[in-house]
Protein backbone atom coordinates (compact mmCIF):
# COMPACT_ATOMS: atom_id res chain seq x y z
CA UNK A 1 23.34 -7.07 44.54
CA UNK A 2 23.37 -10.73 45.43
CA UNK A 3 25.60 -11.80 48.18
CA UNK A 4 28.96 -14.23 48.01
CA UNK A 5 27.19 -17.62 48.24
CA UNK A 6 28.91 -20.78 47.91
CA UNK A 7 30.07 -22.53 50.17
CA UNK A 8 33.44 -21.82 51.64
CA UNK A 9 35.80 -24.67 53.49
CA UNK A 10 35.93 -23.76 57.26
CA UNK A 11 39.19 -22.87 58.94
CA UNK A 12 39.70 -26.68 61.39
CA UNK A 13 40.44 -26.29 65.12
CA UNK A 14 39.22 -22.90 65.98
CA UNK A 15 36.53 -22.94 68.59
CA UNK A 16 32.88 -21.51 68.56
CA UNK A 17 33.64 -20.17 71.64
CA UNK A 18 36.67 -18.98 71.73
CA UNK A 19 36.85 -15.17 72.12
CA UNK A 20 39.95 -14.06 70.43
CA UNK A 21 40.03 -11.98 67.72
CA UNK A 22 40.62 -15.11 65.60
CA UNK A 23 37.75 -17.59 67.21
CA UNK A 24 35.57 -16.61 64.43
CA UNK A 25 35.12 -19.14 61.41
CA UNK A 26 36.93 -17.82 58.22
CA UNK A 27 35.35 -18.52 55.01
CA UNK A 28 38.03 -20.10 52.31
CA UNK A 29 37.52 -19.58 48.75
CA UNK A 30 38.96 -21.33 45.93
CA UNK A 31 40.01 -18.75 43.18
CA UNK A 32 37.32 -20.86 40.90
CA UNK A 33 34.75 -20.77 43.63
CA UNK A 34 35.18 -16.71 44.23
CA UNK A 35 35.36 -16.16 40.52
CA UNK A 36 32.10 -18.18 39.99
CA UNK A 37 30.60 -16.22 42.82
CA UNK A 38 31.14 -12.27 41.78
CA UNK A 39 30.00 -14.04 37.75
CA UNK A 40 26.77 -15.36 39.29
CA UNK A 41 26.25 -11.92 41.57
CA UNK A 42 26.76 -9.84 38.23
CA UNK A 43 25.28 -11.68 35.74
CA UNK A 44 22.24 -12.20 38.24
CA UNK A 45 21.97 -8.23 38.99
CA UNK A 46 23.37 -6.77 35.68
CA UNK A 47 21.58 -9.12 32.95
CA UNK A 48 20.05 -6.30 30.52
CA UNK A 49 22.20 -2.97 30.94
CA UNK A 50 22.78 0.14 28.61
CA UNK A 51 26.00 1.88 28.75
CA UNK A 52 27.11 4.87 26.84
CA UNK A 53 30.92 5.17 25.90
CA UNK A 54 33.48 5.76 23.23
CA UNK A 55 35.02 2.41 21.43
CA UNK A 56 38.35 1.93 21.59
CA UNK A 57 40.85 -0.62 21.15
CA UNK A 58 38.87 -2.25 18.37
CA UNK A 59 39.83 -5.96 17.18
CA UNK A 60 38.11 -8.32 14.88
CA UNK A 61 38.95 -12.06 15.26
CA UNK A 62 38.91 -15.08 12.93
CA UNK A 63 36.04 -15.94 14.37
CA UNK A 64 33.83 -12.90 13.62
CA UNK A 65 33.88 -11.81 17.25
CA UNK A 66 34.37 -8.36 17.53
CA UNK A 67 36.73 -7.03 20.79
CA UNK A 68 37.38 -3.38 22.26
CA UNK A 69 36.58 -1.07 25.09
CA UNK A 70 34.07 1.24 25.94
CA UNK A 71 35.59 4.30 27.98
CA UNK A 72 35.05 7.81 28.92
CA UNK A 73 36.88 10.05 31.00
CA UNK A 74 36.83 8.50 34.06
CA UNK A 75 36.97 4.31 33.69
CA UNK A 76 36.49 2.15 30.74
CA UNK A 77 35.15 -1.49 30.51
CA UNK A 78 35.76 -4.19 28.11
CA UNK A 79 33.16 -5.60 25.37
CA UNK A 80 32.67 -8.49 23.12
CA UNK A 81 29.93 -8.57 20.33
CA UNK A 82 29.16 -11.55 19.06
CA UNK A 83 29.45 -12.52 15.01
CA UNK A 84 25.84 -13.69 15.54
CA UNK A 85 24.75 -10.08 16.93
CA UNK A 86 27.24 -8.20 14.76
CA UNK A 87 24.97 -9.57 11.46
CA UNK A 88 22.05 -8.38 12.94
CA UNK A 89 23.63 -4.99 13.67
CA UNK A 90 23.35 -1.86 11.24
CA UNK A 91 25.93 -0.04 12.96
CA UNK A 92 29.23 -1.48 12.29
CA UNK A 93 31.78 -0.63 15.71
CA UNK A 94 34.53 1.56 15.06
CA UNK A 95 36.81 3.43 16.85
CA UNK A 96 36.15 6.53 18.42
CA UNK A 97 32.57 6.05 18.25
CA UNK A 98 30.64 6.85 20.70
CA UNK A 99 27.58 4.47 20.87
CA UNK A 100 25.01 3.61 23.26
CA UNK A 101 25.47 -0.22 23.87
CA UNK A 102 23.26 -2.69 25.11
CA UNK A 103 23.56 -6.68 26.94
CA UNK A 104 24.66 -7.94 29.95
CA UNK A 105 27.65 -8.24 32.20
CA UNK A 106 29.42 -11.20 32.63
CA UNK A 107 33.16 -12.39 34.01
CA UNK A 108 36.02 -13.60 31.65
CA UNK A 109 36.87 -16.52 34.09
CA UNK A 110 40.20 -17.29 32.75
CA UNK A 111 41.31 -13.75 33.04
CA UNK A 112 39.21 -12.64 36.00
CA UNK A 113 37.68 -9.65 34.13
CA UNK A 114 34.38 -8.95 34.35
CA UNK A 115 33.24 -7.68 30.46
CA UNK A 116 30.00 -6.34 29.08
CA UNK A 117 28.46 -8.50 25.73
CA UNK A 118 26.74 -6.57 23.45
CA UNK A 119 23.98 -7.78 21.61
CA UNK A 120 22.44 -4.17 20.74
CA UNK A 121 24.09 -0.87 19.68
CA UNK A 122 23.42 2.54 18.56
CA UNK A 123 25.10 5.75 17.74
CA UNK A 124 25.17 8.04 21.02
CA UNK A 125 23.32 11.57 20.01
CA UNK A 126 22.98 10.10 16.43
CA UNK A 127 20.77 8.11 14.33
CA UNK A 128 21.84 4.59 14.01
CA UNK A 129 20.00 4.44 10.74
CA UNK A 130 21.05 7.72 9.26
CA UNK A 131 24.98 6.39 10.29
CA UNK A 132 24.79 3.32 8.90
CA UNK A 133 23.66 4.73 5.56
CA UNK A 134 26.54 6.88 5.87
CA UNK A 135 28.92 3.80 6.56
CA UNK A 136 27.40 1.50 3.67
CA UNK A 137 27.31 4.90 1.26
CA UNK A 138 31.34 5.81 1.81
CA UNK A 139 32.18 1.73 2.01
CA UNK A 140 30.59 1.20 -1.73
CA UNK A 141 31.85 4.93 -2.87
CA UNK A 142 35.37 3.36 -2.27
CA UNK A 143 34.99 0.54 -4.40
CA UNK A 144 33.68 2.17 -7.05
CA UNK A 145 30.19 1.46 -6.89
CA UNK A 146 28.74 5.17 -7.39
CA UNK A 147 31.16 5.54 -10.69
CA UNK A 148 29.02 6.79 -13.93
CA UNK A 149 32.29 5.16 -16.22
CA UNK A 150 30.41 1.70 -14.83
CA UNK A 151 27.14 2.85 -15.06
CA UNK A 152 24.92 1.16 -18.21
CA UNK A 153 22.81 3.42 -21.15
CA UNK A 154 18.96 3.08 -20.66
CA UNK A 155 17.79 2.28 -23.87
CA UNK A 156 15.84 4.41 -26.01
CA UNK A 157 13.27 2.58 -27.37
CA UNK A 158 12.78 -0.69 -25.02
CA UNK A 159 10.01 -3.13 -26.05
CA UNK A 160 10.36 -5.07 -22.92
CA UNK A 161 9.88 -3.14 -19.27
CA UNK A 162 10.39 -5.27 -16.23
CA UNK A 163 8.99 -4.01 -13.08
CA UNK A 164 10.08 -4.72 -9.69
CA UNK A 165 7.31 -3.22 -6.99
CA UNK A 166 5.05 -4.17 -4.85
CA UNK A 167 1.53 -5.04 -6.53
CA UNK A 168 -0.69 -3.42 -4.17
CA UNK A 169 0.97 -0.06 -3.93
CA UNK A 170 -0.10 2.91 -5.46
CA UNK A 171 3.54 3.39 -7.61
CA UNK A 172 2.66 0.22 -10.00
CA UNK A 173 -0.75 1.77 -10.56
CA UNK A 174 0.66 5.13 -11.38
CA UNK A 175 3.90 3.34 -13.62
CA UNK A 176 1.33 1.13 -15.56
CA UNK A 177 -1.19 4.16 -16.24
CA UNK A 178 1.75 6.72 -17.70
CA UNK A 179 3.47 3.95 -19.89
CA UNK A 180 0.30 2.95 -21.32
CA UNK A 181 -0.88 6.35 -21.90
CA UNK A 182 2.44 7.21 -23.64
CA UNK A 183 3.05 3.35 -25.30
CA UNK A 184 -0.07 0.94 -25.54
CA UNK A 185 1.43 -1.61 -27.06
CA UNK A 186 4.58 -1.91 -24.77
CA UNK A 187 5.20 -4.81 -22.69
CA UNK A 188 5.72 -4.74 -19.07
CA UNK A 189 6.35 -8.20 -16.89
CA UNK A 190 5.85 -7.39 -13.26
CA UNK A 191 7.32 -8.97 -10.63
CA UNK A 192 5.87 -8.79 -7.27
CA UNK A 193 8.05 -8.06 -4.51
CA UNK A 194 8.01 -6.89 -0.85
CA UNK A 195 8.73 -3.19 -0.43
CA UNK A 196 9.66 -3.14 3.49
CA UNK A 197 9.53 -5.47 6.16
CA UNK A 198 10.52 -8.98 6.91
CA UNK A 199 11.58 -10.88 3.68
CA UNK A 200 12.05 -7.31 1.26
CA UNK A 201 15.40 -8.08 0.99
CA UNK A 202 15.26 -11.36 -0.33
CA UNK A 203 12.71 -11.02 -2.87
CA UNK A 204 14.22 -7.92 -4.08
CA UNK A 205 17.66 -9.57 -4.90
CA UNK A 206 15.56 -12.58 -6.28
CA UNK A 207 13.97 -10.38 -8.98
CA UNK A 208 16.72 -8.70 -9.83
CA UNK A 209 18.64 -12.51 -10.47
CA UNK A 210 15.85 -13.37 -12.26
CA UNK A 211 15.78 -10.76 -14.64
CA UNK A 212 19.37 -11.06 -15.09
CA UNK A 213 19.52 -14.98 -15.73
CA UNK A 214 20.38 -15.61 -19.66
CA UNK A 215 18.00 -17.69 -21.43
CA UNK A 216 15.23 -17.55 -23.91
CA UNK A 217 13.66 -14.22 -24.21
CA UNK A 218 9.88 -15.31 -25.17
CA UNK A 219 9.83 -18.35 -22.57
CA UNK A 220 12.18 -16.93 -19.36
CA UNK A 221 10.81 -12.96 -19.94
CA UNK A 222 13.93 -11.12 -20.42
CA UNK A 223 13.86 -7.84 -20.60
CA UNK A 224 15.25 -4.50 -21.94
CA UNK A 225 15.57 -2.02 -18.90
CA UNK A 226 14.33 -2.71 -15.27
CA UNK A 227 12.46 -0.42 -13.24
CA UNK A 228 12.89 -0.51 -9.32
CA UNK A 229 10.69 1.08 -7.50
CA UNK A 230 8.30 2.22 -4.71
CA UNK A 231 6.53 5.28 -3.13
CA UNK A 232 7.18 7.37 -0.60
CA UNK A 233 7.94 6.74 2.77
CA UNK A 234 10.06 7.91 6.04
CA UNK A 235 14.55 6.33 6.68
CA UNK A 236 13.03 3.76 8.27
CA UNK A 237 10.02 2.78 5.54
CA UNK A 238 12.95 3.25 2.73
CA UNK A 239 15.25 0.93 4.55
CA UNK A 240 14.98 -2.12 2.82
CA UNK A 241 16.52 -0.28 -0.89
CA UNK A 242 19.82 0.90 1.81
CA UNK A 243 21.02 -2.77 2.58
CA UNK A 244 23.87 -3.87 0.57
CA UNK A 245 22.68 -6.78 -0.58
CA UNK A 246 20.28 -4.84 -3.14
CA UNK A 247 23.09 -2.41 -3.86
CA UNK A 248 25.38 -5.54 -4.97
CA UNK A 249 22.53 -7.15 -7.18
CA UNK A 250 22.17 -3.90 -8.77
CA UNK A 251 25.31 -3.56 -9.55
CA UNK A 252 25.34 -7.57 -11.00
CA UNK A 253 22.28 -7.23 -12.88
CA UNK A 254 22.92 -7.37 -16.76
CA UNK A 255 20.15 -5.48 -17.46
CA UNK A 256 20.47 -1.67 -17.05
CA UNK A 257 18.52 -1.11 -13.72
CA UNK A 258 16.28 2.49 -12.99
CA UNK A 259 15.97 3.30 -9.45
CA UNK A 260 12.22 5.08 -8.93
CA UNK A 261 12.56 5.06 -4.69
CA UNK A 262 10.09 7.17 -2.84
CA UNK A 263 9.71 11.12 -3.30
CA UNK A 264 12.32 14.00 -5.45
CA UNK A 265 13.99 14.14 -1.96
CA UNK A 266 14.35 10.76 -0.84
CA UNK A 267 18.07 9.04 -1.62
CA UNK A 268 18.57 5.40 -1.18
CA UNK A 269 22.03 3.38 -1.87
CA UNK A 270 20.06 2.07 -4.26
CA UNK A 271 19.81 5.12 -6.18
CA UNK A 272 23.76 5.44 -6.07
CA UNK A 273 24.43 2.27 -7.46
CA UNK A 274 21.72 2.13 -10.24
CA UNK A 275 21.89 3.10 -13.56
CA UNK A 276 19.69 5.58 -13.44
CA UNK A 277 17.91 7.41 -10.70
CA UNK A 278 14.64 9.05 -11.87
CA UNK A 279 13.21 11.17 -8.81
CA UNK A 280 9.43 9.25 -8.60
CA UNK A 281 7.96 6.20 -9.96
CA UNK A 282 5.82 8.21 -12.05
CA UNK A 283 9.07 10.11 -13.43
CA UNK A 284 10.40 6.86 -13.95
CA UNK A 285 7.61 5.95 -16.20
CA UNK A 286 7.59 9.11 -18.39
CA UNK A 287 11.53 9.01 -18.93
CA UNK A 288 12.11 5.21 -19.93
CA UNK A 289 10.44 5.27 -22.82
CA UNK A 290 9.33 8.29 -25.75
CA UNK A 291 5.47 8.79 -26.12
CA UNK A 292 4.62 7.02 -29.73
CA UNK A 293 2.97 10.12 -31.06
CA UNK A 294 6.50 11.89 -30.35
CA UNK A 295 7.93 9.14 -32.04
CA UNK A 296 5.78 9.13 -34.91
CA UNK A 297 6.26 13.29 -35.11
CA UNK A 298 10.01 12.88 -34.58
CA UNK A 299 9.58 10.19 -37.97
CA UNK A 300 8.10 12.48 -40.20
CA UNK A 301 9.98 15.70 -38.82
CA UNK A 302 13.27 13.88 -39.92
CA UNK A 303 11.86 12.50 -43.24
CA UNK A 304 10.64 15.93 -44.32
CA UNK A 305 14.56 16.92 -43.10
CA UNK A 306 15.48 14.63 -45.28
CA UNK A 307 13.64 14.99 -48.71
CA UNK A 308 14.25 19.13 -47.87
CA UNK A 309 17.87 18.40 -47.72
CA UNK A 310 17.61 16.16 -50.93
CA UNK A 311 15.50 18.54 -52.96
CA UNK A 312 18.00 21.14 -52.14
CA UNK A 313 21.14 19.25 -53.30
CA UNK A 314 19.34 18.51 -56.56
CA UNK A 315 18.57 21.63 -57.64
CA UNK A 316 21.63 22.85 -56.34
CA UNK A 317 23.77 20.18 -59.24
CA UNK A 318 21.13 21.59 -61.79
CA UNK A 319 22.53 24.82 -61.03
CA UNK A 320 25.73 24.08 -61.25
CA UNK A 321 24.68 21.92 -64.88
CA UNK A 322 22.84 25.24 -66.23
CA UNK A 323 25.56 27.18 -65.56
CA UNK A 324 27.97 24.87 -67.17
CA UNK A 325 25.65 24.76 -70.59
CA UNK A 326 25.26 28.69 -70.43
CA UNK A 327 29.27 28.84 -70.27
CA UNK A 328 29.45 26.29 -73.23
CA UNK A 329 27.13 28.14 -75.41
CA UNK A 330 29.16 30.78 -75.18
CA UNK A 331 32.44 28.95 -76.76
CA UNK A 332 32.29 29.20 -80.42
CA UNK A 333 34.95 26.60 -80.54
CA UNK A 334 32.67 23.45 -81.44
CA UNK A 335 35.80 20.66 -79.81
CA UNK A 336 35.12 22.77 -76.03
CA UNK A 337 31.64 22.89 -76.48
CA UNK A 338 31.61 19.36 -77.29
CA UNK A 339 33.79 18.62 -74.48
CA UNK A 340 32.01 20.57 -72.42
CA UNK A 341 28.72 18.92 -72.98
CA UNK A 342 29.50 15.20 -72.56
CA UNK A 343 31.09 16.48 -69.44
CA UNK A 344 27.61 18.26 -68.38
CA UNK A 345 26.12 15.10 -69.11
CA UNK A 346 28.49 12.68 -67.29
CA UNK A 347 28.01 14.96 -64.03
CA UNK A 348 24.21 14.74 -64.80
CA UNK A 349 24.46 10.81 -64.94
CA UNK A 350 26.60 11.20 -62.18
CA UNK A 351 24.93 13.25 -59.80
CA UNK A 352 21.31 11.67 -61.05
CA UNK A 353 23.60 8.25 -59.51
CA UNK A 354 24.55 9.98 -56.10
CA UNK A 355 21.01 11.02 -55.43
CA UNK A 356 19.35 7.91 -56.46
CA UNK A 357 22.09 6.03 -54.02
CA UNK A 358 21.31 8.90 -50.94
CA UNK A 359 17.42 8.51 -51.26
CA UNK A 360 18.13 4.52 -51.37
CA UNK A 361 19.65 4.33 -48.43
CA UNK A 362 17.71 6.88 -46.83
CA UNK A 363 14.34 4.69 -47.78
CA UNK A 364 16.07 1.61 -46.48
CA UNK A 365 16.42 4.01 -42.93
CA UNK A 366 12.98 4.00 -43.05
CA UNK A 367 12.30 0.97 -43.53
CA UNK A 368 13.77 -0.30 -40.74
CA UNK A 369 12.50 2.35 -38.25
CA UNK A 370 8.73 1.28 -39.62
CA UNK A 371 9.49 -2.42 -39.17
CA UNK A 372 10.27 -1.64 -35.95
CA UNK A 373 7.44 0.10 -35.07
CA UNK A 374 5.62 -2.64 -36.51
CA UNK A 375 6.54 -5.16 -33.87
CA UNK A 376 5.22 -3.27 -31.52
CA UNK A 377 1.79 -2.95 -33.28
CA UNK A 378 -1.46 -4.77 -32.05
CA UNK A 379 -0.91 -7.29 -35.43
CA UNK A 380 2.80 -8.18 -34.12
CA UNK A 381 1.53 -8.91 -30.63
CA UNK A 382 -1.02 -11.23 -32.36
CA UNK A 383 1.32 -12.94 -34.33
CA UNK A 384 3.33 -14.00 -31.07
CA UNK A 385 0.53 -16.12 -29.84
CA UNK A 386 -1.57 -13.57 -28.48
CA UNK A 387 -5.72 -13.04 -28.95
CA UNK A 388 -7.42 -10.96 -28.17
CA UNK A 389 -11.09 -11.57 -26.82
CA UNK A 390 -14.38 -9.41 -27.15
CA UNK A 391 -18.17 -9.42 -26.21
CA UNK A 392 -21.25 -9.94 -27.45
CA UNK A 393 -21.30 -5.88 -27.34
CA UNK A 394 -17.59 -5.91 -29.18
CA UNK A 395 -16.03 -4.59 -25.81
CA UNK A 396 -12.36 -6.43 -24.95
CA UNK A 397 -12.62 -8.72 -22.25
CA UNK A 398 -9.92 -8.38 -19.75
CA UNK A 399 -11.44 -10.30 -16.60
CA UNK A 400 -12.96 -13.45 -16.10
CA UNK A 401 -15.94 -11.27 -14.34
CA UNK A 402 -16.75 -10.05 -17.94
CA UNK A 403 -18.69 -13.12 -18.98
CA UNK A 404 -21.20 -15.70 -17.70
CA UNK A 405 -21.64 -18.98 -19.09
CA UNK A 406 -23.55 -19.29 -22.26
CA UNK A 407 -22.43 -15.99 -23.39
CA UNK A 408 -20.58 -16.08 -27.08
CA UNK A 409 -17.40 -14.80 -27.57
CA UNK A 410 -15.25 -13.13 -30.63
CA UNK A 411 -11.62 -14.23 -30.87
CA UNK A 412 -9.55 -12.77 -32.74
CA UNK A 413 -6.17 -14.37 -33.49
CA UNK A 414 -3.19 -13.71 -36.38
CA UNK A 415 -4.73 -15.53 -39.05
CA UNK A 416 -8.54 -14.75 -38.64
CA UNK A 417 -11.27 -14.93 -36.04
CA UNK A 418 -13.76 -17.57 -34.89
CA UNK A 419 -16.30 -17.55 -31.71
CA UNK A 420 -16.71 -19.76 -28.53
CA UNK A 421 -19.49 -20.54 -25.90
CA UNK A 422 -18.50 -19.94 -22.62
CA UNK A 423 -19.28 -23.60 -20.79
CA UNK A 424 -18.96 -23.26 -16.85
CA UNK A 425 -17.50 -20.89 -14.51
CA UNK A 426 -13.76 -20.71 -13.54
């Protein structure tokens, strides 16, 4: 350790050589001047120290400073943290926690205290990630976040799938592969994002905004259901989908928001707090939307319900009108059987009525649900401003590698087709 330096005042009028116990010079210190002195001795040998104790005492100022004591059975010492280092931190102090902290040891001046300031910490025989996902986890629990009552319905037939990965990862590949295997004609709108690392955060919370900004849904891409996601990975690779930020945009998003995080056995707080949790990215992409040949089967299964359950009712009034004429005919009164037939014949009218009305309104069912599958045909897609572009060979071009110039392509828009010369290069 590094001695008492500065200068003391010399004692006046004692002589060099006198030999008395007293003829030695005594060195005078001011209170400020010792203080200084044991601050520059332990700042100078104690400047990057770990220390392992249990908190206590804990006290958060105005400021954002955070205050308590580390102790253990023997001594304890007083600590500051810093607002600046408690952002940074993922373990939030709390009392009777034993952490592992680490800075450097100054002296409180005013006081005369000499205190540690910790700019590091971490649970003591714990992981500090694995605890602070605990922390975050029972923190949002309590306000509600995890509810299902607040939790949104994923849509059953979406037209509109925004993505949220990153674009070089092996989940978009597998996400874009299933839904267009299943839907062809759906539309996805990716937006890139970073899936760990520096700047994940950000862009995560940005996507989800943007997807949740009103506005107009050709122009601005709005969409139907949102699909967050990313493969597998180890606490610390997942980390980015634990940090509350994500959880709160989640939770603001107006869109209903499917978490698709790493493997079946990998849980984020992102998974808590989203709509849905499907356990892969692939499972994502197989439950948001219904394969279109189940749809179309799931069509005609119900219509053939349908005209069954019609047929059935029909000849089921017939019955009932046969039996009524067979009861008539058997009156020989001729006012009954008279009675009896314009009766037959107003619940013929009647009933002829019912089932033209049920079969109405079950065509007009129809209708709809074919309509609907209609806009999500290739002719819809063209109508909306699309084309689509093919070879010489008829083959769809889909990359700007396809063609050379001079070659002659086939476009095909809503209202026809007509060709163009490729000029010059892009």
């Amino acid at each position: 350790m590094n001695c008492l330096h500065p200068g003391p005042r010399q004692a006046a009028g004692i002589q060099s050589g006198d030999k008395s116990p007293h003829s030695k010079l005594r060195s005078i210190y001011t209170v400020a001047d010792l203080t200084q002195a044991i601050k520059d001795a332990l700042e100078g040998e104690f400047a990057d120290v770990w220390v392992e104790g249990e908190i206590s005492g804990l006290k958060s100022a105005a400021s954002g400073h955070c205050y308590f004591t580390l102790k253990d059975h023997t001594a304890q010492l007083r600590a500051v943290m810093f607002r600046s280092s408690l952002r940074l931190s993922r373990l939030k102090p709390a009392d009777g926690l034993r952490v592992t902290a680490r800075g450097r040891l100054t002296v409180y001046e005013q006081r005369g205290e000499y205190q540690i300031i910790v700019e590091h910490m971490e649970p003591a025989g714990f992981g500090a990630l694995q605890l602070a996902f605990e922390q975050l986890k029972q923190r949002l629990a309590k306000e509600g976040l995890f509810e299902q009552s607040r939790k949104r319905p994923i849509p059953a037939l979406p037209q509109r799938i925004g993505l949220i990965t990153s674009p070089s990862g092996a989940a978009i590949a597998d996400m874009i592969t299933i839904l267009q295997r299943r839907f062809e004609n759906l539309h996805l709108l990716l937006y890139p994002v970073r899936v760990q690392g520096e700047g994940a955060v950000e862009q995560i919370v940005q996507a989800l905004k943007y997807f949740s900004l009103p506005g107009d849904r050709q122009l601005r891409g709005e969409v139907d259901v949102i699909i967050l996601a990313r493969g597998g990975g180890s606490l610390e690779d997942l980390w980015t989908f634990n940090e509350e930020a994500i959880a709160r945009a989640i939770v603001a998003s107006r869109i209903p928001v499917i978490s698709a995080i790493g493997h079946e056995t990998d849980f984020t707080i992102a998974d808590f707090v989203s709509d849905f949790r499907a356990p892969t990215p692939s499972a994502a992409a197989e439950l948001v939307i219904a394969s279109k040949v189940d749809l179309h089967r799931r069509i005609d299964s119900l219509r053939l319900a349908l005209e069954k359950a019609a047929a059935y009712r029909v000849q089921r009034f017939w019955r009932a009108v046969d039996e009524l004429d067979r009861r008539l005919m058997r009156q020989d009164v001729r006012q009954r059987l008279h009675a009896g037939s314009v009766r037959a014949a107003d619940l013929a009218t009647r009933l002829r009525h019912a089932v033209h009305l049920r079969l109405e309104r079950e065509r007009s069912r129809l209708t709809l649900s074919a309509a609907a599958l209609q806009q999500l045909g290739p002719q819809a897609v063209l109508d909306r401003g699309y084309a689509l572009v093919a070879g010489a060979d008829g083959s769809l071009v889909r990359d700007p590698s396809q063609v050379q110039p001079g070659d002659r392509l086939d476009v095909h828009v809503s209202k026809g087709r007509f060709k163009v010369d490729v000029a010059t290069e892009l």
